[in-house]
N, C-alpha and C. Protein backbone atom coordinates (compact mmCIF):
# COMPACT_ATOMS: atom_id res chain seq x y z
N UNK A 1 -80.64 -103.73 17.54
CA UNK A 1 -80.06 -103.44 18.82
C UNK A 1 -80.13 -101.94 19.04
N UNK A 2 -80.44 -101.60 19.90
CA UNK A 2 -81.19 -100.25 20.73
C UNK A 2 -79.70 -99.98 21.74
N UNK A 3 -79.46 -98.88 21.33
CA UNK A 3 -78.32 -98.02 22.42
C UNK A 3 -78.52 -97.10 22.80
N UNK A 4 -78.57 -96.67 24.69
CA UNK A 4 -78.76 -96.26 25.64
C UNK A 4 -77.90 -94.60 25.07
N UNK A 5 -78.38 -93.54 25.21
CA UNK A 5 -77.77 -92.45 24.87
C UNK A 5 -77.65 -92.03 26.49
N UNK A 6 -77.85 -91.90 27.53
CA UNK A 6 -77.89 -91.60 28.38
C UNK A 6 -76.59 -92.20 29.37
N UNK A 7 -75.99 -91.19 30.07
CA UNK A 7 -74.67 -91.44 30.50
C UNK A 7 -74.84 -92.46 32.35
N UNK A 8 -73.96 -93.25 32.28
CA UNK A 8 -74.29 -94.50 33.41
C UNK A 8 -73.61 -93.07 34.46
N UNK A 9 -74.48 -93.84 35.39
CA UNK A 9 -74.24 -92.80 37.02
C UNK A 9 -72.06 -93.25 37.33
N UNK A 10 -71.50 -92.27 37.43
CA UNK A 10 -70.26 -91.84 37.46
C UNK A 10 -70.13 -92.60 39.66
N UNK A 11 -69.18 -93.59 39.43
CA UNK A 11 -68.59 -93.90 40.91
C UNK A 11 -68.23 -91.92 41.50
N UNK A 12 -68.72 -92.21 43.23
CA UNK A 12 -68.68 -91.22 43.46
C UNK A 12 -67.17 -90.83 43.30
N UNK A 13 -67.00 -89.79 43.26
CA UNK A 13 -65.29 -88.98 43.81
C UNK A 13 -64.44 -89.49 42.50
N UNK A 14 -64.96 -89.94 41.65
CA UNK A 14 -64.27 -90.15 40.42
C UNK A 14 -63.78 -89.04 39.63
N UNK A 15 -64.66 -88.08 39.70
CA UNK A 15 -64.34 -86.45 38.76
C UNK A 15 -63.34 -85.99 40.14
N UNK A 16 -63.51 -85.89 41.09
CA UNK A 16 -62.41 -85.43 41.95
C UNK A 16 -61.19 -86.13 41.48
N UNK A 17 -61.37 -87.80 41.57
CA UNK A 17 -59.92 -88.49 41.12
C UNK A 17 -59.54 -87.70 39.79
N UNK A 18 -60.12 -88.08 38.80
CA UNK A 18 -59.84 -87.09 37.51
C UNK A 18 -59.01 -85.67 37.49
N UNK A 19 -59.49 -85.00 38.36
CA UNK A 19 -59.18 -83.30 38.54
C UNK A 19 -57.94 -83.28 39.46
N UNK A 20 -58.16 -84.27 40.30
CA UNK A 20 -56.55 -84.29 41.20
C UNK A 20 -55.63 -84.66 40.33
N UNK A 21 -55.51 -85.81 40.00
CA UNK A 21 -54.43 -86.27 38.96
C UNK A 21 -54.30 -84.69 37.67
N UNK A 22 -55.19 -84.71 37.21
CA UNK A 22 -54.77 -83.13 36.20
C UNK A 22 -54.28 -82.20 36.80
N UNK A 23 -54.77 -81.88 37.90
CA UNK A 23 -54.06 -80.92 38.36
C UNK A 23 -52.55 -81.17 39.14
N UNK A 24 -52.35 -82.63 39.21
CA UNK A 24 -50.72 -83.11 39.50
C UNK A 24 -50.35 -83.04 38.35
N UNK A 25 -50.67 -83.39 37.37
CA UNK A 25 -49.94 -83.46 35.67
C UNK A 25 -49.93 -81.73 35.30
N UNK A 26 -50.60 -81.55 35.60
CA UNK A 26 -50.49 -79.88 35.45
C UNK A 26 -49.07 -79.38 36.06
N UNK A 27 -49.08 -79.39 37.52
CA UNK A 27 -48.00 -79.17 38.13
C UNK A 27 -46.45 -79.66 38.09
N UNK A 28 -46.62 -80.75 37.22
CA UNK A 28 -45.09 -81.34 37.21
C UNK A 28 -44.89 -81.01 35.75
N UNK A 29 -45.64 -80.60 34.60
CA UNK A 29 -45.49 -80.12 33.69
C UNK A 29 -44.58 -78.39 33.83
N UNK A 30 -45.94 -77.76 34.71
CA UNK A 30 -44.92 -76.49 34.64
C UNK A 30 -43.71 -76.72 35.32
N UNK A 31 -43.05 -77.46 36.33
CA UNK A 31 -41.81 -77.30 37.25
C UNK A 31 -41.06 -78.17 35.87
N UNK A 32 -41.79 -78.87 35.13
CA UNK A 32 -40.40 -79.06 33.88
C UNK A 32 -40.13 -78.15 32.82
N UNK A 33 -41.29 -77.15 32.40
CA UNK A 33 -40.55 -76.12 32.10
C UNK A 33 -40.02 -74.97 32.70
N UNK A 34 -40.51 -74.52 33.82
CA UNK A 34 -39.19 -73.77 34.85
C UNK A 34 -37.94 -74.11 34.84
N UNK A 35 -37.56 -75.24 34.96
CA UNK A 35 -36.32 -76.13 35.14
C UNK A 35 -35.80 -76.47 33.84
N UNK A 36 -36.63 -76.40 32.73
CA UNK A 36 -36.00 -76.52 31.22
C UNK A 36 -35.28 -75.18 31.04
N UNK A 37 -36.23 -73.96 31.63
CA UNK A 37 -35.74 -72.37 31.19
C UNK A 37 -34.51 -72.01 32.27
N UNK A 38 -34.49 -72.94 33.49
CA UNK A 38 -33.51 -72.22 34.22
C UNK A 38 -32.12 -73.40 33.68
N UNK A 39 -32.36 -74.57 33.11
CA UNK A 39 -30.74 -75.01 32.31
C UNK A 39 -30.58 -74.45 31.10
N UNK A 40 -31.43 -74.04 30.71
CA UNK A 40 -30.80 -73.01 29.32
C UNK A 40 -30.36 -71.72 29.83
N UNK A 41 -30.63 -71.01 30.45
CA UNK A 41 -30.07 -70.06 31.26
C UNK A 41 -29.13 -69.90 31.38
N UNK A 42 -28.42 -70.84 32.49
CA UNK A 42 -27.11 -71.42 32.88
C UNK A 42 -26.26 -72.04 31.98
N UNK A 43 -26.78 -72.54 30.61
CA UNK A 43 -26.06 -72.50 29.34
C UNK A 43 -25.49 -71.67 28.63
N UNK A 44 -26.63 -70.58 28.63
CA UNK A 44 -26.01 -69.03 27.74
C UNK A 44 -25.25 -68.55 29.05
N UNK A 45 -25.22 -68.83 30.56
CA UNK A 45 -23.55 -68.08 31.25
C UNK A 45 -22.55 -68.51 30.46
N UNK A 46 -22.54 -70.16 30.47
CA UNK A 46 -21.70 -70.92 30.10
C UNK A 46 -21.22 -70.43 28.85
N UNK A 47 -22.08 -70.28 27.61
CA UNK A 47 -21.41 -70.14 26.69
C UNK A 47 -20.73 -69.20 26.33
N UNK A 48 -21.55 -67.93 27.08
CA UNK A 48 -20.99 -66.64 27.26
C UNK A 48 -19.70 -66.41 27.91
N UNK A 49 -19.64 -67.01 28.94
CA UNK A 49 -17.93 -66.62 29.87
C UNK A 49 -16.80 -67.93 29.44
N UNK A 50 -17.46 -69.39 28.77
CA UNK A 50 -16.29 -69.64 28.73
C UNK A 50 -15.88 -69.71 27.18
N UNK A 51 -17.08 -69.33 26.17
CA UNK A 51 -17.27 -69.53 24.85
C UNK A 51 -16.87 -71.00 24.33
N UNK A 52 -18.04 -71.47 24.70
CA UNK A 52 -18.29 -72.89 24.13
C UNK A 52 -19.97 -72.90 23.56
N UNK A 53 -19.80 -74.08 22.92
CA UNK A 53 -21.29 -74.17 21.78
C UNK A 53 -22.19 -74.63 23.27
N UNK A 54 -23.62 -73.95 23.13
CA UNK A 54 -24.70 -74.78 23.72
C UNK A 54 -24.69 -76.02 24.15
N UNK A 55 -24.22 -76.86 23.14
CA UNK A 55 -24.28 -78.40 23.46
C UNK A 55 -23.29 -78.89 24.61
N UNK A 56 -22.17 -78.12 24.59
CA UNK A 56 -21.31 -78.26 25.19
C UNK A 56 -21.53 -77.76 26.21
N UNK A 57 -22.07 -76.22 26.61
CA UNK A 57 -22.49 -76.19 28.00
C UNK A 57 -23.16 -77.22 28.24
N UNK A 58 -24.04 -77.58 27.92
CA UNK A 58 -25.58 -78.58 28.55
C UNK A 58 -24.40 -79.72 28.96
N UNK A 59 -23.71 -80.53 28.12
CA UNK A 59 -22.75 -81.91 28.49
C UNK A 59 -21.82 -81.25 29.98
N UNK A 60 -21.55 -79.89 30.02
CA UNK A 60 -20.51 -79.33 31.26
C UNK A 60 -21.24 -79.47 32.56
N UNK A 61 -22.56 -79.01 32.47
CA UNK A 61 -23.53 -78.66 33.45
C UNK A 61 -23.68 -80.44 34.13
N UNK A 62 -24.22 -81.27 33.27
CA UNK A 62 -24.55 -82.62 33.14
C UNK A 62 -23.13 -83.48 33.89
N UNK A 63 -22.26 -82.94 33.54
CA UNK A 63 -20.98 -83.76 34.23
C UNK A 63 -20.91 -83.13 35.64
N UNK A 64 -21.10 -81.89 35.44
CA UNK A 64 -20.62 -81.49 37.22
C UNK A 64 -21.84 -81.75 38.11
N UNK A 65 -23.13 -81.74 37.34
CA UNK A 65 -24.08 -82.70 38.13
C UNK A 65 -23.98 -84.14 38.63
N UNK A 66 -23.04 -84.59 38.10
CA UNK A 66 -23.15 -86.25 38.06
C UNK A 66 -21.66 -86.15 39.02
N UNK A 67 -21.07 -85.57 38.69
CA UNK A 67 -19.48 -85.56 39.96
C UNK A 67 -20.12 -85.11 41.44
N UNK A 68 -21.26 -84.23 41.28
CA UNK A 68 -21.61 -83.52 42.63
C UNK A 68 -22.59 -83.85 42.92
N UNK A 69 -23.08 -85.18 42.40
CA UNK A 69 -24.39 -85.56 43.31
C UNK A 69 -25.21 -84.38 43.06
N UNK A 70 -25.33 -83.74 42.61
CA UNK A 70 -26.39 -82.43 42.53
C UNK A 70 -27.21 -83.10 41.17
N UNK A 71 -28.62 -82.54 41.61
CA UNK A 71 -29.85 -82.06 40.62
C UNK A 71 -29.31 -81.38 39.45
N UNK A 72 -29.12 -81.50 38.29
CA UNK A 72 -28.70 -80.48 37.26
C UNK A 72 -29.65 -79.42 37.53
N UNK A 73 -30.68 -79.11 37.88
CA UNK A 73 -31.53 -77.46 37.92
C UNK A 73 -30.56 -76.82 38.94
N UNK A 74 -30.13 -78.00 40.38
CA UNK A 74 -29.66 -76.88 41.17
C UNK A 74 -28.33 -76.96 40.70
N UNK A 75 -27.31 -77.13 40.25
CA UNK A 75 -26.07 -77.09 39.22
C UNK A 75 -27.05 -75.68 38.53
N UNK A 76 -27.42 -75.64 37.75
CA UNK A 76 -27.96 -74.48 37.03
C UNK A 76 -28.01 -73.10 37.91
N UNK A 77 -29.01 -73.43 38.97
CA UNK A 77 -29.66 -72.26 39.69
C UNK A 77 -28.28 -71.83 40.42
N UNK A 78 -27.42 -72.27 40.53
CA UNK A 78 -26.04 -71.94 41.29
C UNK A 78 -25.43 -71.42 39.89
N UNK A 79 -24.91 -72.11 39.13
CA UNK A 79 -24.33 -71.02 38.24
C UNK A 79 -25.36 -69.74 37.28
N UNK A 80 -26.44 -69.42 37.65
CA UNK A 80 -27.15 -68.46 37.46
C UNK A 80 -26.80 -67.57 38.63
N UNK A 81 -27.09 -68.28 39.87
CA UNK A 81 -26.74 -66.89 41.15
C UNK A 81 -25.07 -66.87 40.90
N UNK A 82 -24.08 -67.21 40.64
CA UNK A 82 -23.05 -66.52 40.20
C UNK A 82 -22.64 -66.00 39.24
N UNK A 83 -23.33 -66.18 38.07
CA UNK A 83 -23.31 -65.31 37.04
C UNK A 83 -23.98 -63.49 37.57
N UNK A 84 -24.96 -63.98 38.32
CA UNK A 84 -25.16 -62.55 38.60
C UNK A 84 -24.67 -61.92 40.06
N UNK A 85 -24.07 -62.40 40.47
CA UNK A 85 -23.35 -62.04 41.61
C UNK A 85 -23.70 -62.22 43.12
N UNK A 86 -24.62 -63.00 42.62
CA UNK A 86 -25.35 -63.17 44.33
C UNK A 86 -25.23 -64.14 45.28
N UNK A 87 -24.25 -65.55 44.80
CA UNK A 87 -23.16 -66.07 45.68
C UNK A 87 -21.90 -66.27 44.57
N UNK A 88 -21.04 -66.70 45.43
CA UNK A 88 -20.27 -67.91 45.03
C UNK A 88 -20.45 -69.22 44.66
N UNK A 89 -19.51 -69.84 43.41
CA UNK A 89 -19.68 -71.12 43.15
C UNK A 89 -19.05 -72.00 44.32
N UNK A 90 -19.89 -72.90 44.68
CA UNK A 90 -19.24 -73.82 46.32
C UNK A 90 -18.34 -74.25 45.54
N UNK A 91 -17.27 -74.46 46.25
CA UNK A 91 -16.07 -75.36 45.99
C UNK A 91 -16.01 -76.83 44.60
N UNK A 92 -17.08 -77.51 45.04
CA UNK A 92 -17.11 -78.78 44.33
C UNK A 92 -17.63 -78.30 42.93
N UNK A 93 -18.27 -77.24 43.30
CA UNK A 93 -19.10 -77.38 42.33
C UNK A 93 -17.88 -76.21 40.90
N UNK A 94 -17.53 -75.21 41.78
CA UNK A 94 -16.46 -74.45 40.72
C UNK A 94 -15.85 -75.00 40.39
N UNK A 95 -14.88 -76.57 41.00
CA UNK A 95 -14.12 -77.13 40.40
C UNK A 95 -14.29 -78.07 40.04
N UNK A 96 -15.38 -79.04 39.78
CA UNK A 96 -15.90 -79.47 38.61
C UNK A 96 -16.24 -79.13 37.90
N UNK A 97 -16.94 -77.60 37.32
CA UNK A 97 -16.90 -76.86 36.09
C UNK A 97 -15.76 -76.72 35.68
N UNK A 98 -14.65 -76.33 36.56
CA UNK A 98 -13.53 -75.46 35.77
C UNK A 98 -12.98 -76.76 35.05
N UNK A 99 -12.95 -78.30 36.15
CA UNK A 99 -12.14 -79.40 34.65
C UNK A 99 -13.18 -79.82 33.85
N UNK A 100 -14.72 -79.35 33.80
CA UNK A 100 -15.59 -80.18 32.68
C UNK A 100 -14.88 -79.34 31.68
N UNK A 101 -15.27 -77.71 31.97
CA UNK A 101 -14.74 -76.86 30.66
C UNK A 101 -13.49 -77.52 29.78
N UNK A 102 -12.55 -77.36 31.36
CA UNK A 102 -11.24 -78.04 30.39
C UNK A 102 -11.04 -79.01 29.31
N UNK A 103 -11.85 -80.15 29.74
CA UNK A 103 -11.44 -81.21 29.40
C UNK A 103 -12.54 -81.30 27.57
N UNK A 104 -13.50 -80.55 28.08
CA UNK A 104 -14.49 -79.99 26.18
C UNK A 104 -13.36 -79.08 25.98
N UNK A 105 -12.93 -78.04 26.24
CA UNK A 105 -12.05 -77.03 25.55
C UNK A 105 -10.66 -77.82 24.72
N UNK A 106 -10.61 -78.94 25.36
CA UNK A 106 -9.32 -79.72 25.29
C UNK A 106 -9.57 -80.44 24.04
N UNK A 107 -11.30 -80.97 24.13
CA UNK A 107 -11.67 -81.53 22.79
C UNK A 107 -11.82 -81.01 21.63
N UNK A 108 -12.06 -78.95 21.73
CA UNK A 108 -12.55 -78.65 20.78
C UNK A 108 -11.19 -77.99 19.96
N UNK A 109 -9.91 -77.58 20.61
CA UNK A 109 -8.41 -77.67 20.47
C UNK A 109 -7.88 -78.07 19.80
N UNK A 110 -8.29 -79.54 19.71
CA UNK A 110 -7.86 -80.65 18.68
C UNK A 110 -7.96 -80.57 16.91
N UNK A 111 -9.26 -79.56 16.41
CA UNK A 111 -10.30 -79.74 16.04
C UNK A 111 -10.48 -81.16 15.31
N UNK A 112 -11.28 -80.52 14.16
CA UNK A 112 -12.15 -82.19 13.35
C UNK A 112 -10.77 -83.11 12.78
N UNK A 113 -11.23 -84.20 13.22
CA UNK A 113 -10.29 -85.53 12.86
C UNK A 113 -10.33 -85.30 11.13
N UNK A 114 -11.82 -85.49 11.09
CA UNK A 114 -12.44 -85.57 9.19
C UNK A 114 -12.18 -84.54 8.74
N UNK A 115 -11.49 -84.88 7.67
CA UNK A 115 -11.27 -83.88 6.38
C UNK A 115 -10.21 -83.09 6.22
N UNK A 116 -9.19 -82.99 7.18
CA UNK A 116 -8.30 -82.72 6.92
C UNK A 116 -7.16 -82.70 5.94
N UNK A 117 -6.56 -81.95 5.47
CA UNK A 117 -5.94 -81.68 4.36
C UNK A 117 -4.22 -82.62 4.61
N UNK A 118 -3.77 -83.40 3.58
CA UNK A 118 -2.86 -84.26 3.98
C UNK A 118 -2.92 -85.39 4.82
N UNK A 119 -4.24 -85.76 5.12
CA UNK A 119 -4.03 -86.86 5.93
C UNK A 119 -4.87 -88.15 4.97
């Protein structure tokens, strides 16, 4: 059996289909790491002004997204422009941070159940 080395004629607009789609996978790649670098961002405010661990910003950010109907990037990109002074936190959104904080600060207060001495 004899095999054809020579490449079969390509449906037209197929390398266009190819190159469009890459260049959409291209594009939603970088807007997920923009949006990866601008919630870590808004993590180190977090951890910085209210001193809580990373993880715990990311879970703060994640709750006041989910109370406010908001995008967590734009939850982020809002507490980035108030970290640096260039608005205010809207209403819903400051006071669903201020009880996410609370209510982790409240957890970390407690501390570890395990290992405690006398129990």
């Amino acid at each position: 059996m004899t095999t054809s080395r020579t490449q079969r004629p390509r449906p037209e607009g197929s390398r266009d289909a190819v190159l469009s789609r890459l260049e959409h996978e291209n594009a939603q790649l970088r807007q997920a790491v923009d949006s990866h670098a601008t919630v870590d961002q808004a993590i180190g405010v977090l951890v910085a002004t209210h001193r809580i661990a990373p993880a715990t910003g990311f879970e703060v950010l994640r709750e006041v997204s989910q109370h406010t109907n908001l995008k967590l990037r734009a939850v982020a990109e809002t507490v980035i422009g108030w970290a640096l002074g260039q608005q205010p936190l809207p209403e819903p959104v400051g006071q669903e941070l201020d009880a996410a904080v609370q209510r982790r600060q409240g957890d970390v207060s407690e501390g570890p159940r395990e290992g405690r001495s006398g129990a």
